[in-house]
N, C-alpha and C. Protein backbone atom coordinates (compact mmCIF):
# COMPACT_ATOMS: atom_id res chain seq x y z
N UNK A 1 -1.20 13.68 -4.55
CA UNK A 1 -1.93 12.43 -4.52
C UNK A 1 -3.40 12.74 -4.21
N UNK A 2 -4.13 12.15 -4.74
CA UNK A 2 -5.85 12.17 -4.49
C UNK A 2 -6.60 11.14 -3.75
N UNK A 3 -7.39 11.78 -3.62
CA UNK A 3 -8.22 11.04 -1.84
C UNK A 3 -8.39 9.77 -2.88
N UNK A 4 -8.75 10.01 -3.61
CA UNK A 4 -9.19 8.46 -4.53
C UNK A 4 -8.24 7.70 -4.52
N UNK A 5 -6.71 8.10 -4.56
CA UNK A 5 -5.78 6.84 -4.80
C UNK A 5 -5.60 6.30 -3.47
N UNK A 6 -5.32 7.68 -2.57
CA UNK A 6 -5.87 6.86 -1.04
C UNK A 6 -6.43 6.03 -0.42
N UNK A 7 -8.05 6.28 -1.07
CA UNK A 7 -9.09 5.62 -0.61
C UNK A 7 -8.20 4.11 -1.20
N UNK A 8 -7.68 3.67 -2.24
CA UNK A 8 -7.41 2.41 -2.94
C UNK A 8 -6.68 2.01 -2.20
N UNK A 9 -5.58 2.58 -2.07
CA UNK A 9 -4.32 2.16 -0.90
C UNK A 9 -5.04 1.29 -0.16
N UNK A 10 -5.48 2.33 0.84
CA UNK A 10 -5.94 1.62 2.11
C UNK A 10 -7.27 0.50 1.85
N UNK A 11 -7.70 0.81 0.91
CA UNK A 11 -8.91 -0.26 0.36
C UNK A 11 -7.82 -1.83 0.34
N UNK A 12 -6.93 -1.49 0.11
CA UNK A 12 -5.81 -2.73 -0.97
C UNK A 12 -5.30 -3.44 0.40
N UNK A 13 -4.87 -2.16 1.51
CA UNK A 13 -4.64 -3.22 3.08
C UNK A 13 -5.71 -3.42 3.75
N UNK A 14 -6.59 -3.11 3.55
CA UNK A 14 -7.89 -3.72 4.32
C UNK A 14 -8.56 -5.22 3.70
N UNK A 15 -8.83 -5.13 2.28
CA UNK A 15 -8.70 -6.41 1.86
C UNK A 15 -7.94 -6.99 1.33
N UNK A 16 -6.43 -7.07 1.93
CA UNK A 16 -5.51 -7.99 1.96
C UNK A 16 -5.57 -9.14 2.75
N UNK A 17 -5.22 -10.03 3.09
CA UNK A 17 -4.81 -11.06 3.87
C UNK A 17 -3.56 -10.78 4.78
N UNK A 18 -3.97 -10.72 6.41
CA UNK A 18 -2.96 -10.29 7.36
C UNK A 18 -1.70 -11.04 7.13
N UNK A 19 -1.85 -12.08 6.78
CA UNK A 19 -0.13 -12.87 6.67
C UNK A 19 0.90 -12.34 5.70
N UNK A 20 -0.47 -12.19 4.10
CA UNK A 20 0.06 -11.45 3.10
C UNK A 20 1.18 -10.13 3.36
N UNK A 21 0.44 -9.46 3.74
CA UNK A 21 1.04 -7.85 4.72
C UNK A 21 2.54 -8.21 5.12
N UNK A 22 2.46 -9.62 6.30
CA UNK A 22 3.81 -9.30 7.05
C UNK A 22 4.64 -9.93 6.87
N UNK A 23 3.97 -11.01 5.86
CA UNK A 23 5.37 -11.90 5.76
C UNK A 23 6.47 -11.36 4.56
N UNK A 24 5.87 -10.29 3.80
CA UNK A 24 6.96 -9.58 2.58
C UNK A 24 7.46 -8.51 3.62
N UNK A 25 8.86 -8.36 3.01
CA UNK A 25 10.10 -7.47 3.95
C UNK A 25 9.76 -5.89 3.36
N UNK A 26 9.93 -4.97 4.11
CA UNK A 26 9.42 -3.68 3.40
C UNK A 26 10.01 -3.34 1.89
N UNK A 27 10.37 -3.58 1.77
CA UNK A 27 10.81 -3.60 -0.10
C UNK A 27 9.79 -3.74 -0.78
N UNK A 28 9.55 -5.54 -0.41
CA UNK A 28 8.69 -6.05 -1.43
C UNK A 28 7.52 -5.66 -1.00
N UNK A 29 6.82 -5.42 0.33
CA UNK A 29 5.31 -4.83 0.51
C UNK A 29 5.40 -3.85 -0.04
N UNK A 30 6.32 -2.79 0.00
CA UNK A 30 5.74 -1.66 -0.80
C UNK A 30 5.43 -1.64 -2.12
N UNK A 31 6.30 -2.67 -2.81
CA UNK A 31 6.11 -2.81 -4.24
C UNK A 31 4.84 -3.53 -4.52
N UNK A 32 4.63 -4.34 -3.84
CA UNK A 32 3.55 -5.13 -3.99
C UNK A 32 2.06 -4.59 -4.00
N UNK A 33 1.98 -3.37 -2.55
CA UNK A 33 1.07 -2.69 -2.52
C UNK A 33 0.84 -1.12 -3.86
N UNK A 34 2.23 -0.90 -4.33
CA UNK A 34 2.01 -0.32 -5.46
C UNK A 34 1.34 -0.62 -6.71
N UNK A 35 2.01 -2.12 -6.92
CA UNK A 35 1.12 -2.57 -7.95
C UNK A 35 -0.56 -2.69 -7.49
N UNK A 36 -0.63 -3.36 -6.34
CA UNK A 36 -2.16 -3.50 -6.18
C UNK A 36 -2.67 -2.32 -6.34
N UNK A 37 -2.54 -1.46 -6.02
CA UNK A 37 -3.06 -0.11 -6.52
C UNK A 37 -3.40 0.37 -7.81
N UNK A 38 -1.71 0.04 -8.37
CA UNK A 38 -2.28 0.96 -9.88
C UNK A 38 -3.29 -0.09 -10.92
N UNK A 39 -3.31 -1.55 -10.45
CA UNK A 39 -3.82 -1.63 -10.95
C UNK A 39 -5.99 -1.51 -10.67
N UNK A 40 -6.03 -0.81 -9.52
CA UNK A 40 -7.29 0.09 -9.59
C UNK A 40 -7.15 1.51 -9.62
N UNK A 41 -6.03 1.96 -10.19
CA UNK A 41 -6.31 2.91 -10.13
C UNK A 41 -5.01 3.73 -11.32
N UNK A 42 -5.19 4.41 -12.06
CA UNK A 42 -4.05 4.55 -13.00
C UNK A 42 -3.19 5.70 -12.71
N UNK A 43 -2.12 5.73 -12.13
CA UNK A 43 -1.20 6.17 -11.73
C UNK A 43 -0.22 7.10 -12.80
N UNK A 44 0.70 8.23 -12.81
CA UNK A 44 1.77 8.53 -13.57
C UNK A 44 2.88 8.26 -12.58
N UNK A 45 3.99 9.11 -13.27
CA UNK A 45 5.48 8.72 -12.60
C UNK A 45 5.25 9.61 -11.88
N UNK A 46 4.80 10.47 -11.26
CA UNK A 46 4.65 11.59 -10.02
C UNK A 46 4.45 10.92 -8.69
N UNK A 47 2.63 10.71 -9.39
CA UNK A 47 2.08 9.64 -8.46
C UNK A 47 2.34 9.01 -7.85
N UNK A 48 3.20 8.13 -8.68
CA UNK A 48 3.88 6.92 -8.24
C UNK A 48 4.75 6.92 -7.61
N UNK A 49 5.43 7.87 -7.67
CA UNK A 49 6.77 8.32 -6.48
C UNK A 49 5.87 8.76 -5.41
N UNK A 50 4.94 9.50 -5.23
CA UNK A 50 4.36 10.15 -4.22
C UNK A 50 3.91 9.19 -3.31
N UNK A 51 3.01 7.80 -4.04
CA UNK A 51 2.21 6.85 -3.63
C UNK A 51 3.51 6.15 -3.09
N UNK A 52 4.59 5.89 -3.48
CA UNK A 52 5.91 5.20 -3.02
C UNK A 52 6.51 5.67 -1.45
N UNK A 53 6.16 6.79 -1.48
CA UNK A 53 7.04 7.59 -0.45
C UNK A 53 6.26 7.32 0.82
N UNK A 54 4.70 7.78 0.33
CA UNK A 54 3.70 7.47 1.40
C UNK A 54 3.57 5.93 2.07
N UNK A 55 3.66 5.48 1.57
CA UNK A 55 3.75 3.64 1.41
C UNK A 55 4.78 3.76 2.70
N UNK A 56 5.93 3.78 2.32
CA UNK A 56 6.95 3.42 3.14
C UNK A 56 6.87 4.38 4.42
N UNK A 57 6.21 5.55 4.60
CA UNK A 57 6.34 5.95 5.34
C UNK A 57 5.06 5.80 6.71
N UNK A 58 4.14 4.83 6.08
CA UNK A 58 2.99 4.17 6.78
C UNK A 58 2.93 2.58 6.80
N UNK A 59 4.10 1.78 6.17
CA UNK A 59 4.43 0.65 7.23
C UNK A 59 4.41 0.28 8.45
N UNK A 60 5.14 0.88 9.03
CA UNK A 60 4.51 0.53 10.69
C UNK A 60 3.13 0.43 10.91
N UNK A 61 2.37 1.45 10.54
CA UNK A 61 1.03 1.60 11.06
C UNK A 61 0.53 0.74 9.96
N UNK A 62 0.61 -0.10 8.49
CA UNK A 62 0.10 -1.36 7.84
C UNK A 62 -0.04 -2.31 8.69
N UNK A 63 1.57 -2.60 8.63
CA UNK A 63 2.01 -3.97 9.57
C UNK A 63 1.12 -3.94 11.15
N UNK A 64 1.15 -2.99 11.46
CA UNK A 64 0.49 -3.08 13.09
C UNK A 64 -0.95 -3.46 12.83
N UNK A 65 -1.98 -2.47 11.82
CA UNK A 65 -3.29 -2.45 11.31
C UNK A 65 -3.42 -4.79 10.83
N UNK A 66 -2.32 -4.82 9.92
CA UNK A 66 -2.58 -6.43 9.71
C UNK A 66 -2.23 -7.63 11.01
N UNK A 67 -1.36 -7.04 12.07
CA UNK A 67 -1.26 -7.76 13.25
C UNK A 67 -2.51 -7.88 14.13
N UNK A 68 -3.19 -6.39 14.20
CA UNK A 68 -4.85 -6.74 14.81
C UNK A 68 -5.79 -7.23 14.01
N UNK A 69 -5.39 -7.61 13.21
CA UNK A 69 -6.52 -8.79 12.49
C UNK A 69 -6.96 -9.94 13.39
């Protein structure tokens, strides 16, 4: 994965809307935050598993980051 798709990620929970963030169950945030991504940023099926894995494995620290809003 590249600092650039990174940088988007976290670009995508920073200007999200905190309610947005917590009120989807981790399923659908992750999916949700996938799409917001690829669509700034164009992704393959690697990626996308990679960007998937990372996702879920930095929920907690989303959800917590959109609770101190």
């Amino acid at each position: 994965m590249t600092p650039t798709i990174l940088r988007q990620l976290w670009s995508v929970v920073e200007t999200t809307q905190s309610h947005t963030l917590l009120k989807l169950d981790d399923a659908s945030l992750v999916q949700w935050l996938l799409k917001q991504t690829k669509n700034k940023a164009s992704l393959d099926g690697d990626e996308t598993n990679v960007l998937t894995n990372y996702i879920e494995s930095r929920l907690t620290l989303i959800r917590d980051l959109a609770q101190q809003r």
